[in-house]
N, C-alpha and C. Protein backbone atom coordinates (compact mmCIF):
# COMPACT_ATOMS: atom_id res chain seq x y z
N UNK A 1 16.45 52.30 72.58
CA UNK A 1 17.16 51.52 71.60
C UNK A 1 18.67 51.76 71.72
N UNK A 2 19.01 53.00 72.25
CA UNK A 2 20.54 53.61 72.30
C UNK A 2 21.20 52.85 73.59
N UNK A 3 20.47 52.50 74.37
CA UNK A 3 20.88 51.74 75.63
C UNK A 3 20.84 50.52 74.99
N UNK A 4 20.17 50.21 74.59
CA UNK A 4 20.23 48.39 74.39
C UNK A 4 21.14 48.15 73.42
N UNK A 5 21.94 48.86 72.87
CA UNK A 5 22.96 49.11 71.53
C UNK A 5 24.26 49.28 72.56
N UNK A 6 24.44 50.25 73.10
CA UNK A 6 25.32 50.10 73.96
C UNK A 6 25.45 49.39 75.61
N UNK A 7 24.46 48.36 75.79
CA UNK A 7 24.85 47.38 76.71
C UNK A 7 25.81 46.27 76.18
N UNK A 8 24.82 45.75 74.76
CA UNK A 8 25.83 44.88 73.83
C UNK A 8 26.64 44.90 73.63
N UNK A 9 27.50 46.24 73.17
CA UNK A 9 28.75 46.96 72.73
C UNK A 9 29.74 46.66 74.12
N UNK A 10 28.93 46.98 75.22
CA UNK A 10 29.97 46.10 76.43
C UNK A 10 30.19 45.32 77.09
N UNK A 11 29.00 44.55 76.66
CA UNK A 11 29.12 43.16 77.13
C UNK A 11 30.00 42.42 76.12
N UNK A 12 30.13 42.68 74.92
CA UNK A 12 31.22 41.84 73.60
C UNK A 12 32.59 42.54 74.45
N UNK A 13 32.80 43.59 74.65
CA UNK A 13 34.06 44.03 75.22
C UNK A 13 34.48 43.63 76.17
N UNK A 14 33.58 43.23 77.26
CA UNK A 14 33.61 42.82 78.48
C UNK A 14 34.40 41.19 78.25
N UNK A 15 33.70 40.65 77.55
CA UNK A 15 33.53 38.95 77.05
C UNK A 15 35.07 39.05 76.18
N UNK A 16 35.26 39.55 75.22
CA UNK A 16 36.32 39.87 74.82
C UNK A 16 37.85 39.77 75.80
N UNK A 17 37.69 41.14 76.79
CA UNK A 17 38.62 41.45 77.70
C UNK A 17 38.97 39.76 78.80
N UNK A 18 37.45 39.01 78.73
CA UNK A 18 37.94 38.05 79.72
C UNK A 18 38.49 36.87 78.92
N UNK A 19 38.50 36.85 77.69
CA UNK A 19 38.61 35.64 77.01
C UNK A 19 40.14 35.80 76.98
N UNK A 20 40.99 36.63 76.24
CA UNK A 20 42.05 37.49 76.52
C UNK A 20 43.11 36.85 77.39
N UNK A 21 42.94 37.02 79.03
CA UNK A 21 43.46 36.34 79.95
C UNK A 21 43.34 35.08 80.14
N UNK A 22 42.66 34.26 79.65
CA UNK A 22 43.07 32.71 79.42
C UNK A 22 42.61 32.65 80.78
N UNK A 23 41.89 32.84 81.94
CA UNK A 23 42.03 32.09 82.88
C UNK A 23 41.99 30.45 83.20
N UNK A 24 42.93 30.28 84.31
CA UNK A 24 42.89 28.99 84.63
C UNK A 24 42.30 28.30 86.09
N UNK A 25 41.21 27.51 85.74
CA UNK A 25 40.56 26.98 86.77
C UNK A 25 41.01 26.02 87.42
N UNK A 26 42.29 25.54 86.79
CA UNK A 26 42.47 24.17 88.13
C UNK A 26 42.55 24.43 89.11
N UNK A 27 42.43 23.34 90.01
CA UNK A 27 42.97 23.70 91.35
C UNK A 27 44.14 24.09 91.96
N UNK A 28 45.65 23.81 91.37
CA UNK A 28 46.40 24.25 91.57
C UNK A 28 46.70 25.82 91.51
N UNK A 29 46.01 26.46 90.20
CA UNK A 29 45.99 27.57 90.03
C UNK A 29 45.07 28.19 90.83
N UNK A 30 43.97 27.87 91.23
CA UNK A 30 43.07 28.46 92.22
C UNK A 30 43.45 28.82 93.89
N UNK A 31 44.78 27.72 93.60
CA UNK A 31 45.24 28.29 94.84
C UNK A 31 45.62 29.03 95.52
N UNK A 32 46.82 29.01 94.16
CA UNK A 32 47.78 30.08 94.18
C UNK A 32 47.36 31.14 94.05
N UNK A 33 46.50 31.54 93.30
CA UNK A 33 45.48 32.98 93.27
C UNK A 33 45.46 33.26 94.67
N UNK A 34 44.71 32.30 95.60
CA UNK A 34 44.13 32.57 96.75
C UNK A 34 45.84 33.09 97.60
N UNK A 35 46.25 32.26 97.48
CA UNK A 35 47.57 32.65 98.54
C UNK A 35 48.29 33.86 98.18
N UNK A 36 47.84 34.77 96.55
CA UNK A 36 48.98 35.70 96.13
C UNK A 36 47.87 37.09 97.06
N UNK A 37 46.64 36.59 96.96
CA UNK A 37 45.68 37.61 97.93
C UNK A 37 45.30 37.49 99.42
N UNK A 38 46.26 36.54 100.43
CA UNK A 38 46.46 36.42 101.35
C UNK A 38 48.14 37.03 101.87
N UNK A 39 48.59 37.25 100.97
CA UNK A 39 50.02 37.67 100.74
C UNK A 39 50.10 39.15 100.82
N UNK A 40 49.07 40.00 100.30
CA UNK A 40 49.13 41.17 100.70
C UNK A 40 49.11 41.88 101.87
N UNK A 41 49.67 42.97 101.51
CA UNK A 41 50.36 43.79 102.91
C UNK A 41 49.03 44.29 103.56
N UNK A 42 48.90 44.35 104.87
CA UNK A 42 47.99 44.83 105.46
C UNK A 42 47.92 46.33 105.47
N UNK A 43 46.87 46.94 105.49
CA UNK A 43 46.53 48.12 105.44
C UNK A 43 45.81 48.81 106.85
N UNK A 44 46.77 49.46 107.81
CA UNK A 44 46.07 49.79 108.41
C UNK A 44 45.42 51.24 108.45
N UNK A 45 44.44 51.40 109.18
CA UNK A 45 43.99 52.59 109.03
C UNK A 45 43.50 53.42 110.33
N UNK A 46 44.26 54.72 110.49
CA UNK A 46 44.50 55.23 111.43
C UNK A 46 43.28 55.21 112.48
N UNK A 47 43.19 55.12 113.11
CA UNK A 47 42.17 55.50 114.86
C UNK A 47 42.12 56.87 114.49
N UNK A 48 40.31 56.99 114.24
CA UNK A 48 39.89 58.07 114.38
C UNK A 48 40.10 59.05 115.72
N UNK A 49 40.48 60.40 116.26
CA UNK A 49 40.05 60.62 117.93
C UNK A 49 38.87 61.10 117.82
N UNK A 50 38.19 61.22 118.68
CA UNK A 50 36.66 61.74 118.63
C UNK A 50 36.89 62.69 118.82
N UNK A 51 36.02 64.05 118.40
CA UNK A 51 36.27 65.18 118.44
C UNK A 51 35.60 65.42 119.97
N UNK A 52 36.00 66.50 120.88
CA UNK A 52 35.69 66.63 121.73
C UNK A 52 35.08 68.09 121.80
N UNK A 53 33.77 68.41 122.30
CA UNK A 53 32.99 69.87 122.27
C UNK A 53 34.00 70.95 123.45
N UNK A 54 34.40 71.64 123.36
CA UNK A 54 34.38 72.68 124.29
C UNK A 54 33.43 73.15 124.80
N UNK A 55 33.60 73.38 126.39
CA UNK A 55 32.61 74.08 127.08
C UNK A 55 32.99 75.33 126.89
N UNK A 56 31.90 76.11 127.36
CA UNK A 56 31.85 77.66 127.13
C UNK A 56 30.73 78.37 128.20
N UNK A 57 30.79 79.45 128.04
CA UNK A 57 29.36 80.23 128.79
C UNK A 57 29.77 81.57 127.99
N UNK A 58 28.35 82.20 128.55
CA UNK A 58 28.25 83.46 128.30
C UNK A 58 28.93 84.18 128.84
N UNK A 59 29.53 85.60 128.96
CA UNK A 59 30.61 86.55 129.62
C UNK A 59 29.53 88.02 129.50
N UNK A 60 29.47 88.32 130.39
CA UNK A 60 29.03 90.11 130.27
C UNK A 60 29.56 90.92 130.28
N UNK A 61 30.07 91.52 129.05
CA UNK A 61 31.03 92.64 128.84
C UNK A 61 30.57 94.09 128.71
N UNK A 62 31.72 95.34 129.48
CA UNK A 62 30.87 96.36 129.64
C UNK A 62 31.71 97.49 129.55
N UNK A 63 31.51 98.53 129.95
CA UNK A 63 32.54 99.96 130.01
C UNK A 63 32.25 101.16 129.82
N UNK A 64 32.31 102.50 130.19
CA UNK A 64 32.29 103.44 130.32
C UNK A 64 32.57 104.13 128.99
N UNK A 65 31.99 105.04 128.30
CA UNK A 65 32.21 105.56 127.06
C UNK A 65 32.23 107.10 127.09
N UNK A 66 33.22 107.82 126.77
CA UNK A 66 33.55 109.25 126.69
C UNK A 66 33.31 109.72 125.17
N UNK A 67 32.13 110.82 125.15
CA UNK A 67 31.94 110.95 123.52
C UNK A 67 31.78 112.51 123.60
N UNK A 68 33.00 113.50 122.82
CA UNK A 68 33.14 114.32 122.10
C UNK A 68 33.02 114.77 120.79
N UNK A 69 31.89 115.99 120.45
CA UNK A 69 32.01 116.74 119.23
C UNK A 69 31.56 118.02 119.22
N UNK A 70 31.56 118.25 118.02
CA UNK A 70 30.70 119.72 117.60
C UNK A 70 30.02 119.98 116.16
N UNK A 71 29.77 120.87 116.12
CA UNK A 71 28.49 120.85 115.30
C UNK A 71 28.53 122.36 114.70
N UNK A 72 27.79 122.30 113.15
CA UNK A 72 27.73 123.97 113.02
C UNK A 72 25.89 124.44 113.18
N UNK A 73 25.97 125.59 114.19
CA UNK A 73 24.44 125.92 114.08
C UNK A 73 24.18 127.28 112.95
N UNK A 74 23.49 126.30 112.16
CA UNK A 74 22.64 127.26 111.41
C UNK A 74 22.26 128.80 111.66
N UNK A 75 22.22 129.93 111.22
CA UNK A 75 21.50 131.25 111.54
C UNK A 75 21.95 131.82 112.66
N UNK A 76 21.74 133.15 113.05
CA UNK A 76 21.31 133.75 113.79
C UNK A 76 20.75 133.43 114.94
N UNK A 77 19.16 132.96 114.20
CA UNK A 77 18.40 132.20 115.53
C UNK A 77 18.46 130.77 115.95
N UNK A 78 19.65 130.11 115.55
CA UNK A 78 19.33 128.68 115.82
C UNK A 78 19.13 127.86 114.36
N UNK A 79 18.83 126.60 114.80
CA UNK A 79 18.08 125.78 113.96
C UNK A 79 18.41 124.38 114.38
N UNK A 80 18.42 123.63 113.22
CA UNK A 80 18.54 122.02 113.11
C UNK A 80 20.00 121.84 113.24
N UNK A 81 20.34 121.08 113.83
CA UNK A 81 21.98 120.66 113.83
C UNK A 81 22.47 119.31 113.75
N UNK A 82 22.99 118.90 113.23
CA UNK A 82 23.38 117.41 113.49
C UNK A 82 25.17 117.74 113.79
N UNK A 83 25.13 116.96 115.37
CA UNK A 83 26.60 116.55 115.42
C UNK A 83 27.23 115.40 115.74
N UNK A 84 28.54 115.08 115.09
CA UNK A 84 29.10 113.89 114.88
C UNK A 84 30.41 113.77 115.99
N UNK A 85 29.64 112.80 117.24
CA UNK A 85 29.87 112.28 118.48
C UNK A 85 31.02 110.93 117.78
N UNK A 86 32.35 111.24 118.63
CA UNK A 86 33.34 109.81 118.50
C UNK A 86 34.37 109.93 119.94
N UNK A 87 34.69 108.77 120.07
CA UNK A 87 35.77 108.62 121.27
C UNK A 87 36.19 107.12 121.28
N UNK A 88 37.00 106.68 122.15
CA UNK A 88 37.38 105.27 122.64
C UNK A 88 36.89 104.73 124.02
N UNK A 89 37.06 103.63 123.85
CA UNK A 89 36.60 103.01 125.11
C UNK A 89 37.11 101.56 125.09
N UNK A 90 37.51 101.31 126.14
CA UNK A 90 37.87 99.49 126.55
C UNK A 90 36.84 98.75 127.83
N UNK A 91 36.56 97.93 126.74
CA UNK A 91 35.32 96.78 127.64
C UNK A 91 36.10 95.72 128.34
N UNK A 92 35.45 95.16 129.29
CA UNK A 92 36.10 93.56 129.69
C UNK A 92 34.92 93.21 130.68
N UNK A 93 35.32 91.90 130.76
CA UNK A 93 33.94 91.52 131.60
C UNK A 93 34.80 91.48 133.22
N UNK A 94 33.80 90.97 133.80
CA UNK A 94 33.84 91.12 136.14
C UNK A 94 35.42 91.13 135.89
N UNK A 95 35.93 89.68 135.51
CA UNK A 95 37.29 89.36 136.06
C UNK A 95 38.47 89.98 135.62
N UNK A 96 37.82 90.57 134.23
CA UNK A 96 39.17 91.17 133.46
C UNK A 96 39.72 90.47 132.69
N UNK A 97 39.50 89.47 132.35
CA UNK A 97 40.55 88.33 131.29
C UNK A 97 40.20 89.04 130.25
N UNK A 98 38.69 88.66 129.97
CA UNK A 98 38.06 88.89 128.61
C UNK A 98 38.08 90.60 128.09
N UNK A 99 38.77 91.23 127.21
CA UNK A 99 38.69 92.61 127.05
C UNK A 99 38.50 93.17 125.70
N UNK A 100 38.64 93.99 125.43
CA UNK A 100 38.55 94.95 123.91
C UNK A 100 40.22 95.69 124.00
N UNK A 101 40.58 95.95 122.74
CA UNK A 101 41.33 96.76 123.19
C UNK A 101 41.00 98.43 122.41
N UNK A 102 40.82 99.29 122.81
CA UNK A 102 40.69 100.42 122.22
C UNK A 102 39.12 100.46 121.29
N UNK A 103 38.14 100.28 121.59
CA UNK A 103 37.27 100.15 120.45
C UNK A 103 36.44 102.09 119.87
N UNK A 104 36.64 102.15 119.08
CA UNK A 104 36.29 103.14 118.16
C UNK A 104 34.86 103.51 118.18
N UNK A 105 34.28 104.20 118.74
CA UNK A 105 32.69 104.59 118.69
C UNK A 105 32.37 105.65 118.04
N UNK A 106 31.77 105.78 117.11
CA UNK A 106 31.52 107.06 116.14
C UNK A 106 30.00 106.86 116.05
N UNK A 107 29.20 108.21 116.79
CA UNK A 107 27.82 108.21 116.43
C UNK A 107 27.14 109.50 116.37
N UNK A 108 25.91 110.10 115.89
CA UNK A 108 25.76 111.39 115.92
C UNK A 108 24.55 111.38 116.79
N UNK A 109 24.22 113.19 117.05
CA UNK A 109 23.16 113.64 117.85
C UNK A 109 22.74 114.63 116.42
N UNK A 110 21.10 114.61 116.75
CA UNK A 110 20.49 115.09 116.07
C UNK A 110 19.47 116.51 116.77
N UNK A 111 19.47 117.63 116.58
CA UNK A 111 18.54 118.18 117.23
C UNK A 111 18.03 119.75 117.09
N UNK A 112 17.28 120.93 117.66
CA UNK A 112 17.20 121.85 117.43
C UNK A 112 17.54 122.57 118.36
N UNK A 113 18.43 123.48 118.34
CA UNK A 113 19.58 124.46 119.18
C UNK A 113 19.27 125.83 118.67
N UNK A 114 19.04 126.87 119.72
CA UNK A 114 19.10 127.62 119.94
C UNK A 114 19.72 129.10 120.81
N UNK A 115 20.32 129.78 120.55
CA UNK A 115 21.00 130.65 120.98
C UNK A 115 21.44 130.94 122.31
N UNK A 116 22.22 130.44 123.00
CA UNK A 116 22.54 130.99 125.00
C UNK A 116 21.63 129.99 125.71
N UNK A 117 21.05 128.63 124.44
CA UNK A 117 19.85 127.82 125.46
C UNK A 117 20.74 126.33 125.84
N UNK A 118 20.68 126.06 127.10
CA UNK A 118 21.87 124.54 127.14
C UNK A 118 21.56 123.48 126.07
N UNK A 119 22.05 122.53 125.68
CA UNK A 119 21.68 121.39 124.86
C UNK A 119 22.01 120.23 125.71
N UNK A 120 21.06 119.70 125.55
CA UNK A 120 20.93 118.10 126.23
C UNK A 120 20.83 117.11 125.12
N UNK A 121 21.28 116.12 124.61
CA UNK A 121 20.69 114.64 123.88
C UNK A 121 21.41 113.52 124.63
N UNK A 122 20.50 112.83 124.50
CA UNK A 122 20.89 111.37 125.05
C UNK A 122 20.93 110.37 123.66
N UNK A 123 21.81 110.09 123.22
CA UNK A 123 22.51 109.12 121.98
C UNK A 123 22.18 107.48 122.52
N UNK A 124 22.05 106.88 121.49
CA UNK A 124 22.25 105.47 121.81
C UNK A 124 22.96 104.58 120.81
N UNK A 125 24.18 104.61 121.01
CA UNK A 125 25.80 103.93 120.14
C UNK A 125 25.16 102.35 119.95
N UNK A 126 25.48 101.96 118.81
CA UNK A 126 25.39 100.33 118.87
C UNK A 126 26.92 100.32 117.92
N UNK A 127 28.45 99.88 118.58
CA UNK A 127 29.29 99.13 118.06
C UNK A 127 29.41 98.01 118.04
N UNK A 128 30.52 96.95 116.89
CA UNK A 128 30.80 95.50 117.03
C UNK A 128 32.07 95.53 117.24
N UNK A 129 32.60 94.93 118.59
CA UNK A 129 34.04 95.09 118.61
C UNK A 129 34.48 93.60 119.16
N UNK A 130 35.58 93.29 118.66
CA UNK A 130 36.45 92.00 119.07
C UNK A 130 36.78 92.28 120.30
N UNK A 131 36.66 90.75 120.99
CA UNK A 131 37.20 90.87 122.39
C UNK A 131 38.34 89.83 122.42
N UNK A 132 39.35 89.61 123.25
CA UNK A 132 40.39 89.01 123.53
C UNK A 132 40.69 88.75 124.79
N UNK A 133 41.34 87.27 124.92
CA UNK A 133 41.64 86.78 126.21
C UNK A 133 43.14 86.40 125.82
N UNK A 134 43.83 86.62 126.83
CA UNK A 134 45.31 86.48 126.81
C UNK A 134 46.06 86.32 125.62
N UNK A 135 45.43 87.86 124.80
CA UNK A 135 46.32 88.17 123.59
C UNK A 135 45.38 87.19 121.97
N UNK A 136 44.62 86.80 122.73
CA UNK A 136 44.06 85.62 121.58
C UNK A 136 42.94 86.23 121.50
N UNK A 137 42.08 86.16 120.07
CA UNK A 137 40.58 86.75 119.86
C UNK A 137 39.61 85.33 120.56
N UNK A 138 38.64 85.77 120.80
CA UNK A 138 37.59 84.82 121.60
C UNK A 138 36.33 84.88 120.96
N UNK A 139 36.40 86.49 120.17
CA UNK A 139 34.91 86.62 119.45
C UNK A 139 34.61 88.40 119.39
N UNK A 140 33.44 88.22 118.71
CA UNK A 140 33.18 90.15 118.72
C UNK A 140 31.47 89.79 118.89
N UNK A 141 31.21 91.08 119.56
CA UNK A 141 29.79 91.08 120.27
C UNK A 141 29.19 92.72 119.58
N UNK A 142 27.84 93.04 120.11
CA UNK A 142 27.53 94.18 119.74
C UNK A 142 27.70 94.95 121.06
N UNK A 143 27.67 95.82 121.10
CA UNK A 143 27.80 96.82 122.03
C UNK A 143 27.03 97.89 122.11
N UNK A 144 26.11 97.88 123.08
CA UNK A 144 25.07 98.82 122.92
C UNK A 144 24.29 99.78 124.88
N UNK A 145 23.93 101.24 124.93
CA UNK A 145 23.36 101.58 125.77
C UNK A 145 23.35 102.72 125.36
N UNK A 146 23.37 104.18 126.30
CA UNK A 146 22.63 105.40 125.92
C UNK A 146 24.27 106.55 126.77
N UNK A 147 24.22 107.35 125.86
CA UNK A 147 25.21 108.09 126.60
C UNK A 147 24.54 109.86 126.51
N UNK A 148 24.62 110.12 127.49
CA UNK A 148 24.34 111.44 127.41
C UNK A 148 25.23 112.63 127.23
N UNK A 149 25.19 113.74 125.98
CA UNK A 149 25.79 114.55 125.59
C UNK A 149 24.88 115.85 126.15
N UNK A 150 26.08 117.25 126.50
CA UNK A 150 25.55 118.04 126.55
C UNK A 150 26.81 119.44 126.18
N UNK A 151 25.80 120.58 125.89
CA UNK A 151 26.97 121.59 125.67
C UNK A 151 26.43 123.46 125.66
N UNK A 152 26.90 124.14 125.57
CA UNK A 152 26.49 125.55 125.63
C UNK A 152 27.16 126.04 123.75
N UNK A 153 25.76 126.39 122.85
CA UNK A 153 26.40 126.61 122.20
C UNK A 153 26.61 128.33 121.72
N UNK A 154 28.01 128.22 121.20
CA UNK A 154 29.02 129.78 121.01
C UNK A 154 28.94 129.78 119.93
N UNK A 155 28.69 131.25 119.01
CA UNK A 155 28.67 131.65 118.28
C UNK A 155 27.44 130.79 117.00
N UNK A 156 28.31 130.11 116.12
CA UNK A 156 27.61 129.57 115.22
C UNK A 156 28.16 127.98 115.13
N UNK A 157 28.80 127.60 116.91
CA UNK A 157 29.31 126.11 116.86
C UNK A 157 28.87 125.64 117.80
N UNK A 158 28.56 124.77 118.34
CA UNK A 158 28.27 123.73 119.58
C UNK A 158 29.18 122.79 119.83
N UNK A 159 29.59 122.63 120.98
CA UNK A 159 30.09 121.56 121.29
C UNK A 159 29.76 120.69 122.43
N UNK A 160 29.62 119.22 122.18
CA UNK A 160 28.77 118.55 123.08
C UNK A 160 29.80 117.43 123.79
N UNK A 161 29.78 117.48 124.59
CA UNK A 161 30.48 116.18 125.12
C UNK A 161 29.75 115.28 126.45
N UNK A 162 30.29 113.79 126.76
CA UNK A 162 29.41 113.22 127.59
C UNK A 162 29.55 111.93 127.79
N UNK A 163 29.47 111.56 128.94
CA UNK A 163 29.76 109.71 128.94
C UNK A 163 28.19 108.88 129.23
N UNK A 164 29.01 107.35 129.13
CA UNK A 164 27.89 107.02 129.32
C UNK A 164 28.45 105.23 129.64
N UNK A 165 27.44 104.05 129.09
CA UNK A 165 27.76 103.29 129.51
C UNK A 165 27.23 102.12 128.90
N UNK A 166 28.24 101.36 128.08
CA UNK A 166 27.72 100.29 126.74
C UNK A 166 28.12 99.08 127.76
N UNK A 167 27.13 97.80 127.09
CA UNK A 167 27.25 96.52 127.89
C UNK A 167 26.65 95.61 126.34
N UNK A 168 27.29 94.27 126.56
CA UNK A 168 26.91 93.43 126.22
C UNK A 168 27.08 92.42 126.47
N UNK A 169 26.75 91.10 125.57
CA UNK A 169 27.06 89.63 126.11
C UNK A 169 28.23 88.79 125.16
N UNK A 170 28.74 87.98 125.64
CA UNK A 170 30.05 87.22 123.98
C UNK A 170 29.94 85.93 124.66
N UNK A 171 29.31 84.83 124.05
CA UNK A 171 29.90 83.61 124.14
C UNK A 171 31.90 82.88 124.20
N UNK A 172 32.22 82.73 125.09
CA UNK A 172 33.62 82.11 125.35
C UNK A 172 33.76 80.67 125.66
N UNK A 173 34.47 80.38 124.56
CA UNK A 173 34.85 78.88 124.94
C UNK A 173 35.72 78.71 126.59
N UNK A 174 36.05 77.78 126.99
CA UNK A 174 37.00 77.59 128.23
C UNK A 174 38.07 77.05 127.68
N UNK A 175 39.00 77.63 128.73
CA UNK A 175 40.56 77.45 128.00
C UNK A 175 40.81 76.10 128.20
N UNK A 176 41.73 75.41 127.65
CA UNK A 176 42.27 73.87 127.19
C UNK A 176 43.53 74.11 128.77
């Protein structure tokens, strides 16, 4: 009923608003209408460009990783130790364009150490680091493989150090 109350309400307004303007049907006036809307300024509207895809491929990026720390051992006889492995390293893929600069690797070894006995762990780092081509970012990838730490531990400290060797993949557009 609220709709059919307010269709009425604008159709009298509507009917109203046109009565208002007096239009005039002669032909003379019909003309002139027509010619004041042939008279308007043209509107043009710009040429879209089509967007164009960049090509790209995959890049295999890689590098050598140096990882130093130490650790406190528990007791007398040993025990559980956890130590907290960090260093730098710079990736780039075959040609060298594509690189890292300085990327930050912080990871730990976990294990049980004992007194005058060597320590061996083999770690496996997963960083995300930005790569760059001629000063410009291109993208950031994960970075991941196994580095092996080792050390003799003194007194009630260990220290482990050890390289190793992270690789991954980064999608790159091709340069313009």
């Amino acid at each position: 009923m609220k709709k059919l109350i307010l269709t009425a309400a604008c159709g009298l307004f509507a009917a109203g608003a046109f009565a208002a303007e007096k239009p005039d049907f002669t032909e003379a006036a019909f003309a002139k209408q027509l010619g004041a809307v042939a008279s308007a300024p043209e509107v043009k509207v710009p040429e879209a460009r089509p967007a164009r895809a960049k090509a790209g491929r995959y890049v295999q990026v890689s590098g050598y990783v140096n990882l130093n720390g130490s650790g406190w051992v528990p007791g007398a006889n040993g025990g559980y130790t956890s130590v907290n492995l960090s260093g730098w390293a710079n990736f780039r893929d075959s040609s060298g364009q594509v690189t890292s600069n300085n990327s930050y690797i912080n990871t730990h070894a976990s294990m049980w150490i004992y007194p005058n006995q060597h320590v061996f762990q083999t770690v496996w780092p997963n960083i995300y680091t930005t790569f760059y081509r001629n000063g410009k970012p291109v993208g950031s990838t994960s970075m991941t493989g196994s580095v092996s730490v080792s050390g003799w531990p003194s007194s009630n400290f260990v220290s482990l150090s050890g390289s190793g060797y992270l690789s991954g993949s980064i999608y790159v557009e091709d340069e313009e």
